[in-house]
PDB file of N, CA and C in Angstrom:
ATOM      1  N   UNK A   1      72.833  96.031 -65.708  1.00  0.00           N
ATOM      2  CA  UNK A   1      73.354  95.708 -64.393  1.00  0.00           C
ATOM      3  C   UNK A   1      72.282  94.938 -63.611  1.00  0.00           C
ATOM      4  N   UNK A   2      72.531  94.091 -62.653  1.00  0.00           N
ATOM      5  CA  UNK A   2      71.609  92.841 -62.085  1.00  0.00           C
ATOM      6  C   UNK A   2      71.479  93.585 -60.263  1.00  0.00           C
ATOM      7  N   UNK A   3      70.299  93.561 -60.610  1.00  0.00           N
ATOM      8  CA  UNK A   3      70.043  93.705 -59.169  1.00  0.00           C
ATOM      9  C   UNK A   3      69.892  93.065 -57.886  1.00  0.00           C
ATOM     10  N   UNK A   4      70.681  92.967 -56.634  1.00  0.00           N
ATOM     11  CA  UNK A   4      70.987  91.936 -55.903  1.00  0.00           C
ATOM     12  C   UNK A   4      69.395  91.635 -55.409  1.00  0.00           C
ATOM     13  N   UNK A   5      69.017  90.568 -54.990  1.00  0.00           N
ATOM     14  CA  UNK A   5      67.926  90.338 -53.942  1.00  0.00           C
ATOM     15  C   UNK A   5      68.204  90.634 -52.846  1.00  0.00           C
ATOM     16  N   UNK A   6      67.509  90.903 -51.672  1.00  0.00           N
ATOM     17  CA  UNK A   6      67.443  90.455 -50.159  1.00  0.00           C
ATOM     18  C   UNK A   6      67.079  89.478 -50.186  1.00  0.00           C
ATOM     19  N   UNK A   7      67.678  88.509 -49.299  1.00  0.00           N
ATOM     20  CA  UNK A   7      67.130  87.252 -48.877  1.00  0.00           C
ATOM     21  C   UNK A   7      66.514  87.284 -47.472  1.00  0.00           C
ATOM     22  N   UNK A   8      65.083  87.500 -47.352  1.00  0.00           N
ATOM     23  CA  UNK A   8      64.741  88.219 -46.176  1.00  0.00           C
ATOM     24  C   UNK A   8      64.947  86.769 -45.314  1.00  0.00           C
ATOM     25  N   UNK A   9      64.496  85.793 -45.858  1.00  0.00           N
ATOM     26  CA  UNK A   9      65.303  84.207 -45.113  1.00  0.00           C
ATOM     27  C   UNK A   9      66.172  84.264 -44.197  1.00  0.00           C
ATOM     28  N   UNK A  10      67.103  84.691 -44.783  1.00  0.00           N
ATOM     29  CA  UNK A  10      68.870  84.505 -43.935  1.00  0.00           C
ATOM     30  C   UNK A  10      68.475  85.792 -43.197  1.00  0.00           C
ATOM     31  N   UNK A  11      67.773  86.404 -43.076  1.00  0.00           N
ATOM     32  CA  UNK A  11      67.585  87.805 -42.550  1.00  0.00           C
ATOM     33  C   UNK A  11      67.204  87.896 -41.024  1.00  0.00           C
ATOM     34  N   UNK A  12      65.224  87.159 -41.906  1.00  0.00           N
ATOM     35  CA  UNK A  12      64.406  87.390 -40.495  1.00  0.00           C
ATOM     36  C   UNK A  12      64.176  85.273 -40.248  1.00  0.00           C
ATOM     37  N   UNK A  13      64.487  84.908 -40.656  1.00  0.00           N
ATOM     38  CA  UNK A  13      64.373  83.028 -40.135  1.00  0.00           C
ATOM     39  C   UNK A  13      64.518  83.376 -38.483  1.00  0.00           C
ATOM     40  N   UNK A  14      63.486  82.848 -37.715  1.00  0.00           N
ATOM     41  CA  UNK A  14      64.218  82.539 -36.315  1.00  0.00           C
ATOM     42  C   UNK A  14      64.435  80.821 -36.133  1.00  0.00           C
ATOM     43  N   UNK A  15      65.572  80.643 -35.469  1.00  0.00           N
ATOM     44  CA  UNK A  15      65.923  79.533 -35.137  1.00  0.00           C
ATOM     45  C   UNK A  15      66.268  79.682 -33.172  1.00  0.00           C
ATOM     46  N   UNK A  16      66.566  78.293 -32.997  1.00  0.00           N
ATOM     47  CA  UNK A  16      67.501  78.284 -31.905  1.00  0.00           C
ATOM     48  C   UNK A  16      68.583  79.306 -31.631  1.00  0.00           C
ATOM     49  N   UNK A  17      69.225  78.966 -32.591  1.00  0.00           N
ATOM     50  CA  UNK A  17      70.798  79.754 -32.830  1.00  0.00           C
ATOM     51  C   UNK A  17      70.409  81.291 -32.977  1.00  0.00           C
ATOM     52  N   UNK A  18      69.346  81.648 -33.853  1.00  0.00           N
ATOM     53  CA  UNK A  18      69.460  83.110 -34.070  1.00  0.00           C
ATOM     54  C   UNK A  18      68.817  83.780 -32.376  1.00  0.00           C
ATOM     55  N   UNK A  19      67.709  83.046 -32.383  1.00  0.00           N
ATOM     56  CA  UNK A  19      67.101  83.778 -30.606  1.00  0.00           C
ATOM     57  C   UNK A  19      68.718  83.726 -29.473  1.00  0.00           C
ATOM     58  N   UNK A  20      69.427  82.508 -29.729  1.00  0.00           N
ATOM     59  CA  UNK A  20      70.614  83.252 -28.500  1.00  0.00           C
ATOM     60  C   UNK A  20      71.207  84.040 -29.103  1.00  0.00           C
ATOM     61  N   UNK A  21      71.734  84.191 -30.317  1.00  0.00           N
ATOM     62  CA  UNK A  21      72.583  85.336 -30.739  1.00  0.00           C
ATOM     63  C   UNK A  21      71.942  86.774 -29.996  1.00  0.00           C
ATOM     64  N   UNK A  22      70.836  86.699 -30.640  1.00  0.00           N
ATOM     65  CA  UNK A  22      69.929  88.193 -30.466  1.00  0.00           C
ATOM     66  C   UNK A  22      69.983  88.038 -28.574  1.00  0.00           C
ATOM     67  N   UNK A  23      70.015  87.231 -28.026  1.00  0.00           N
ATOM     68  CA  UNK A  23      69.607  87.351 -26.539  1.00  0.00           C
ATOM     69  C   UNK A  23      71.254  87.835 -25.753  1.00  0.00           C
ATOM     70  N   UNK A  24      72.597  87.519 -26.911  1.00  0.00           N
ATOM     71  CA  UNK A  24      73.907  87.580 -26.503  1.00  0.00           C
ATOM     72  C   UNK A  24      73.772  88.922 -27.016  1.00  0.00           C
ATOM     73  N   UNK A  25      73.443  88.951 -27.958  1.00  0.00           N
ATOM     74  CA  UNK A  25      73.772  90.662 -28.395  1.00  0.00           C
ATOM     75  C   UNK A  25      73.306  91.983 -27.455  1.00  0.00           C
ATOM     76  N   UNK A  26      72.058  91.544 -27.009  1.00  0.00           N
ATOM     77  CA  UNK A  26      71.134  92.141 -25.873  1.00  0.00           C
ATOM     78  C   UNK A  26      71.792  92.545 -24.877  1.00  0.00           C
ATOM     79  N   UNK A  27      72.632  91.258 -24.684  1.00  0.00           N
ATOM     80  CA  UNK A  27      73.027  91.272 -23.134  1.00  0.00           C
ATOM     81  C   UNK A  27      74.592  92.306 -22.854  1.00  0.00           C
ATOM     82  N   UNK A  28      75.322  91.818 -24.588  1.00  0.00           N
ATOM     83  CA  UNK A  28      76.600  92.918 -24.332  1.00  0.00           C
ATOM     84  C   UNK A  28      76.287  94.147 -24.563  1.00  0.00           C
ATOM     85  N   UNK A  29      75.277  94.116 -25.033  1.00  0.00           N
ATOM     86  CA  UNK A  29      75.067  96.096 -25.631  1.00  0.00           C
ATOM     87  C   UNK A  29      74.386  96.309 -24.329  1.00  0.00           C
ATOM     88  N   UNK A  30      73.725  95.800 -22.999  1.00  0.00           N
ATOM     89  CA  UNK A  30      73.382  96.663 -22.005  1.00  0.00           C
ATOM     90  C   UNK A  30      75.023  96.502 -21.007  1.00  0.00           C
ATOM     91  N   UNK A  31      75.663  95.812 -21.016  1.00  0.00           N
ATOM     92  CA  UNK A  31      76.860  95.186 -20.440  1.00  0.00           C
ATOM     93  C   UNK A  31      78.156  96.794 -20.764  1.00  0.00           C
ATOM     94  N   UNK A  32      78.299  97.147 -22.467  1.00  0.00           N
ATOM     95  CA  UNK A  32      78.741  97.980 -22.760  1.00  0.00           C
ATOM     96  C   UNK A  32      78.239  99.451 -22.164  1.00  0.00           C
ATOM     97  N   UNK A  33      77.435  99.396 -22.202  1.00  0.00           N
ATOM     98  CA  UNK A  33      76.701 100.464 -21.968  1.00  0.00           C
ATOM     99  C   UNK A  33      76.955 101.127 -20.532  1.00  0.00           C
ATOM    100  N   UNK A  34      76.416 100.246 -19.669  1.00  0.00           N
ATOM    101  CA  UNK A  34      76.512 100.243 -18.391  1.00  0.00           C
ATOM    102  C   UNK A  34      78.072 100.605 -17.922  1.00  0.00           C
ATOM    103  N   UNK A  35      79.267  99.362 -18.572  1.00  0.00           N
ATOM    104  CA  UNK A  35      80.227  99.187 -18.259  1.00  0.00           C
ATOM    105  C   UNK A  35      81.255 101.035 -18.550  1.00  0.00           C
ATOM    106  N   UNK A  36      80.666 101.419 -19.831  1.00  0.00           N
ATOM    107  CA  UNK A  36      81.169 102.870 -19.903  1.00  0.00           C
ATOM    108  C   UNK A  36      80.867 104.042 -19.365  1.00  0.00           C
ATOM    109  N   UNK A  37      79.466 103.663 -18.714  1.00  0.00           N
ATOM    110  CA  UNK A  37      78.894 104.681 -17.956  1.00  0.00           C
ATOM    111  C   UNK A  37      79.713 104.331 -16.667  1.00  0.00           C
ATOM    112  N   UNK A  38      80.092 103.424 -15.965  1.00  0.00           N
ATOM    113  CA  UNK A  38      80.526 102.959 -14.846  1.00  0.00           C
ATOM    114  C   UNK A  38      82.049 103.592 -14.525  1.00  0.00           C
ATOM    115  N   UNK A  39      82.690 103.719 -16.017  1.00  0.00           N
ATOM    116  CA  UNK A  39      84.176 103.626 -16.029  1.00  0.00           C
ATOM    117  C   UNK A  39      84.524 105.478 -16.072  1.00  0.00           C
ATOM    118  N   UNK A  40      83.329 106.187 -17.149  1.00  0.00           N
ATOM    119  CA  UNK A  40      83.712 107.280 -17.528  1.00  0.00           C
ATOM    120  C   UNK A  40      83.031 108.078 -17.079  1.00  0.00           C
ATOM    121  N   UNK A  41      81.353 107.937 -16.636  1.00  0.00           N
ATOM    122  CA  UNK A  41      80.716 108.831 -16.132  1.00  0.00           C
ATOM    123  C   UNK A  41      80.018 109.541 -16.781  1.00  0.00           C
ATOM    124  N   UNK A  42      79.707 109.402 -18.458  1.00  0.00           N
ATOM    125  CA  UNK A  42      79.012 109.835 -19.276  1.00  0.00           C
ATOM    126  C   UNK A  42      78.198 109.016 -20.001  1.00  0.00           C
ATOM    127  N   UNK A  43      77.082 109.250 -20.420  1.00  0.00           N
ATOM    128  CA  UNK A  43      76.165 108.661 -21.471  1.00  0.00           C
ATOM    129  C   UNK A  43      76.467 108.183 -22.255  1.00  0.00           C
ATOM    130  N   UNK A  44      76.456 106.860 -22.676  1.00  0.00           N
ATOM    131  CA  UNK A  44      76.275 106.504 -23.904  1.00  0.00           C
ATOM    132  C   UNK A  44      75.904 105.881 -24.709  1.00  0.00           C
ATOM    133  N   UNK A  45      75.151 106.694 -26.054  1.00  0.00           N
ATOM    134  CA  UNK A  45      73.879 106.251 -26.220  1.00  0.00           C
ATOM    135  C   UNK A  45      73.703 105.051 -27.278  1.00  0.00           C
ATOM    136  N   UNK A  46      74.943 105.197 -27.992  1.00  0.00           N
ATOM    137  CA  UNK A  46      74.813 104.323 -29.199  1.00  0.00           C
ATOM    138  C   UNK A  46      74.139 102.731 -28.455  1.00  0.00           C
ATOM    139  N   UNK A  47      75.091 101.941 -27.626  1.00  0.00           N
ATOM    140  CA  UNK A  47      74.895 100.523 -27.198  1.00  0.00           C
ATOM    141  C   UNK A  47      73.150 100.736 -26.306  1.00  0.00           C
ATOM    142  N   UNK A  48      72.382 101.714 -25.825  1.00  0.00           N
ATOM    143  CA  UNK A  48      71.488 102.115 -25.413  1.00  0.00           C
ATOM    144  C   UNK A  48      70.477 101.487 -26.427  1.00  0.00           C
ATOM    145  N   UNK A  49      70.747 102.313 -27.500  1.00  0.00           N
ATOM    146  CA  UNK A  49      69.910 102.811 -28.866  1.00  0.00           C
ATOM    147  C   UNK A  49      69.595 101.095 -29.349  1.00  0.00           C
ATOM    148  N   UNK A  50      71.074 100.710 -29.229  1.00  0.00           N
ATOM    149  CA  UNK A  50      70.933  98.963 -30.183  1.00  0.00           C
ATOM    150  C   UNK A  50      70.000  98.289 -28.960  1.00  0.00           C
ATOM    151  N   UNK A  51      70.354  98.712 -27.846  1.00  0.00           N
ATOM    152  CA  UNK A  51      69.549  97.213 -26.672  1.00  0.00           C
ATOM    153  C   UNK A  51      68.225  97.386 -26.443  1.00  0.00           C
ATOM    154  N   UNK A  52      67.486  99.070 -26.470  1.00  0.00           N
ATOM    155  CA  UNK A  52      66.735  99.542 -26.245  1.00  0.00           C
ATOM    156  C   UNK A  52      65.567  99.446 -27.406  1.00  0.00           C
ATOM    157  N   UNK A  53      65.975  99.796 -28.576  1.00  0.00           N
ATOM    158  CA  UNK A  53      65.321 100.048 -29.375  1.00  0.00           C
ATOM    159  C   UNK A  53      65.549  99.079 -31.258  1.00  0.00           C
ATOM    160  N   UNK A  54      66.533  98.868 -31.193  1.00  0.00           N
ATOM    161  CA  UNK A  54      66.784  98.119 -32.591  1.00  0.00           C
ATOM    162  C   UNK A  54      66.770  96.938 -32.283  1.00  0.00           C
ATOM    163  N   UNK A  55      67.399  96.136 -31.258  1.00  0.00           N
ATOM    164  CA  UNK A  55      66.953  94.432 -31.217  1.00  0.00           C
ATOM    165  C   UNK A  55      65.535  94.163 -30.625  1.00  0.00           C
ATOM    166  N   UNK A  56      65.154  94.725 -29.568  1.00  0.00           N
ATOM    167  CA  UNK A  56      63.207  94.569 -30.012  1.00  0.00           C
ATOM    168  C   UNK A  56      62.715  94.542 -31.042  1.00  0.00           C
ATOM    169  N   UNK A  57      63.243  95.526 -31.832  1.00  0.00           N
ATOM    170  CA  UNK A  57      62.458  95.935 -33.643  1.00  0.00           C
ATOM    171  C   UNK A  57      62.268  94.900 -34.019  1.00  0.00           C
ATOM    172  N   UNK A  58      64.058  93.982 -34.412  1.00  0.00           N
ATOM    173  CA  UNK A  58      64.645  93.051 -34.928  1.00  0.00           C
ATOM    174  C   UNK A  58      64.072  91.968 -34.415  1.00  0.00           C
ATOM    175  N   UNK A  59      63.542  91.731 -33.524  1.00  0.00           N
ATOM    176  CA  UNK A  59      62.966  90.306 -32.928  1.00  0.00           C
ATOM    177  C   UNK A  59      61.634  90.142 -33.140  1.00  0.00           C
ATOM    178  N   UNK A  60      60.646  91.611 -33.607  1.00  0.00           N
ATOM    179  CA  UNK A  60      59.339  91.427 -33.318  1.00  0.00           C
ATOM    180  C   UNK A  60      59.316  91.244 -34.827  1.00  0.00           C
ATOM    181  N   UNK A  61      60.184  92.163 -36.190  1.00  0.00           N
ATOM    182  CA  UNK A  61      59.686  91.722 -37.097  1.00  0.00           C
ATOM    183  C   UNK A  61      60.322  90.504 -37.667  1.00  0.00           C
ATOM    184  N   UNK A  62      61.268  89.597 -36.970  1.00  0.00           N
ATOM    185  CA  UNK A  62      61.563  88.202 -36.963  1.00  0.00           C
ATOM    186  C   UNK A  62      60.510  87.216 -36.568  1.00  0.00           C
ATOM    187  N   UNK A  63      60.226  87.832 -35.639  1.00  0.00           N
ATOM    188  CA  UNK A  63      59.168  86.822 -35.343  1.00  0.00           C
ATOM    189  C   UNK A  63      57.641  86.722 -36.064  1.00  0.00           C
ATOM    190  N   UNK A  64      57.184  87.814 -36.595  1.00  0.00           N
ATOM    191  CA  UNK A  64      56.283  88.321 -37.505  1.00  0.00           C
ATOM    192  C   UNK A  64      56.849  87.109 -38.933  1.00  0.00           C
ATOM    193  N   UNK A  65      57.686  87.432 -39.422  1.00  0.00           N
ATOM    194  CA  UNK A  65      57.808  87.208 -40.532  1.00  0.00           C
ATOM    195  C   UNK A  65      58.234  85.325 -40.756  1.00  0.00           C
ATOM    196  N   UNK A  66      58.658  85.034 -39.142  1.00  0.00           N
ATOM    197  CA  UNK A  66      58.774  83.715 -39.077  1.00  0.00           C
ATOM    198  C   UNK A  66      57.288  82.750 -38.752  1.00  0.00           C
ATOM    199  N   UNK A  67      56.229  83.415 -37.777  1.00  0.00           N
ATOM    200  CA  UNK A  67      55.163  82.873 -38.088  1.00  0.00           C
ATOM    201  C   UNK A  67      54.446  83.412 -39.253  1.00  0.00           C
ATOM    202  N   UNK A  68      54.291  84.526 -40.236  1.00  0.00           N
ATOM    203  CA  UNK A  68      53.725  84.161 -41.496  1.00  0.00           C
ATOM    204  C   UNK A  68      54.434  82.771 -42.388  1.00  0.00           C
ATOM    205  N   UNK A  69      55.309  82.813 -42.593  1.00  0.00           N
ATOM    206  CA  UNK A  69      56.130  81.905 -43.499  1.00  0.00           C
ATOM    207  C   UNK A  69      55.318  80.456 -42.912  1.00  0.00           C
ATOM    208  N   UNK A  70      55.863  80.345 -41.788  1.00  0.00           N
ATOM    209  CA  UNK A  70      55.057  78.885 -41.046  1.00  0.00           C
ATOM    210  C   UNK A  70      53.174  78.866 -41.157  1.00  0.00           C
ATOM    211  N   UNK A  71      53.122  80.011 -41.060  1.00  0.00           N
ATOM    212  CA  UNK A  71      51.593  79.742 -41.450  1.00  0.00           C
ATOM    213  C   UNK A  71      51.229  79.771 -42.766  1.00  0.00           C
ATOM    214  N   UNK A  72      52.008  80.620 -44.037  1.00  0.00           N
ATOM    215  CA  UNK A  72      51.860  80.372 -45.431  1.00  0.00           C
ATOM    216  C   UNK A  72      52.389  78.542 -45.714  1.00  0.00           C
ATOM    217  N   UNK A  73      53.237  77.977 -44.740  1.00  0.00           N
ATOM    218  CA  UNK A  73      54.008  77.081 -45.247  1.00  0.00           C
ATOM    219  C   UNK A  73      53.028  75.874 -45.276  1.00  0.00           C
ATOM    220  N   UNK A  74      52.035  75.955 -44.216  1.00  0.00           N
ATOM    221  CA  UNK A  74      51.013  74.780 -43.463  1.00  0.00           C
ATOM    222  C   UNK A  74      51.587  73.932 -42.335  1.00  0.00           C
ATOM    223  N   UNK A  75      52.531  74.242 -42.172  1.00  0.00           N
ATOM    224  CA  UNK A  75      53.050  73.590 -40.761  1.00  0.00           C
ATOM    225  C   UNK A  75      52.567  73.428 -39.918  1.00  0.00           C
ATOM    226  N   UNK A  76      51.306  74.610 -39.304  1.00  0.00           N
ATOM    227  CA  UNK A  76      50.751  74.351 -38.137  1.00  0.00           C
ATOM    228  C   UNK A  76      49.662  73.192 -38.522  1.00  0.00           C
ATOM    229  N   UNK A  77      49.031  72.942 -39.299  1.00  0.00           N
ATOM    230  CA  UNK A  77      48.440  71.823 -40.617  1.00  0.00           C
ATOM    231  C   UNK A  77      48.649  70.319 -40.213  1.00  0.00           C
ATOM    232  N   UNK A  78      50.138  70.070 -39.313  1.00  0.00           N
ATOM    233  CA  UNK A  78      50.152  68.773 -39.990  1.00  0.00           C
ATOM    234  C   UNK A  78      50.656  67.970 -38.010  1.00  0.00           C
TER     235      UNK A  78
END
């Protein structure tokens, strides 16, 4: 049986496009969040958890892994 790769590429690459995604995603998971606390009056933590704590993660080791690549690549070089 063949074992799939990760393509950490399509993963952690930052581009244009991926920084607004991540900055849209940011913005509805505090939007959700807020918006259910507003409506129902209770906590909730899941959209918290993603805005608070997993898209920082997601951006710092994007960005980590996008300047090694550029600095393994020689880009800053030329």
């Amino acid at each position: 049986m063949k074992k799939k790769r990760i393509n950490f590429d399509k993963i952690f690459s930052l581009n244009l496009k991926r920084i607004g995604l991540i900055m849209l995603i940011w913005i509805v998971a505090v939007f959700l969040h807020n918006t259910i606390y507003g409506l129902f009056g209770w906590e909730e933590p899941v959209f918290f958890v993603i805005a608070v704590f997993i898209i920082p993660i997601y951006f710092f080791f994007s960005v980590f892994y996008s300047l090694a690549k550029w600095i393994k690549a020689g880009s800053w070089k030329k």
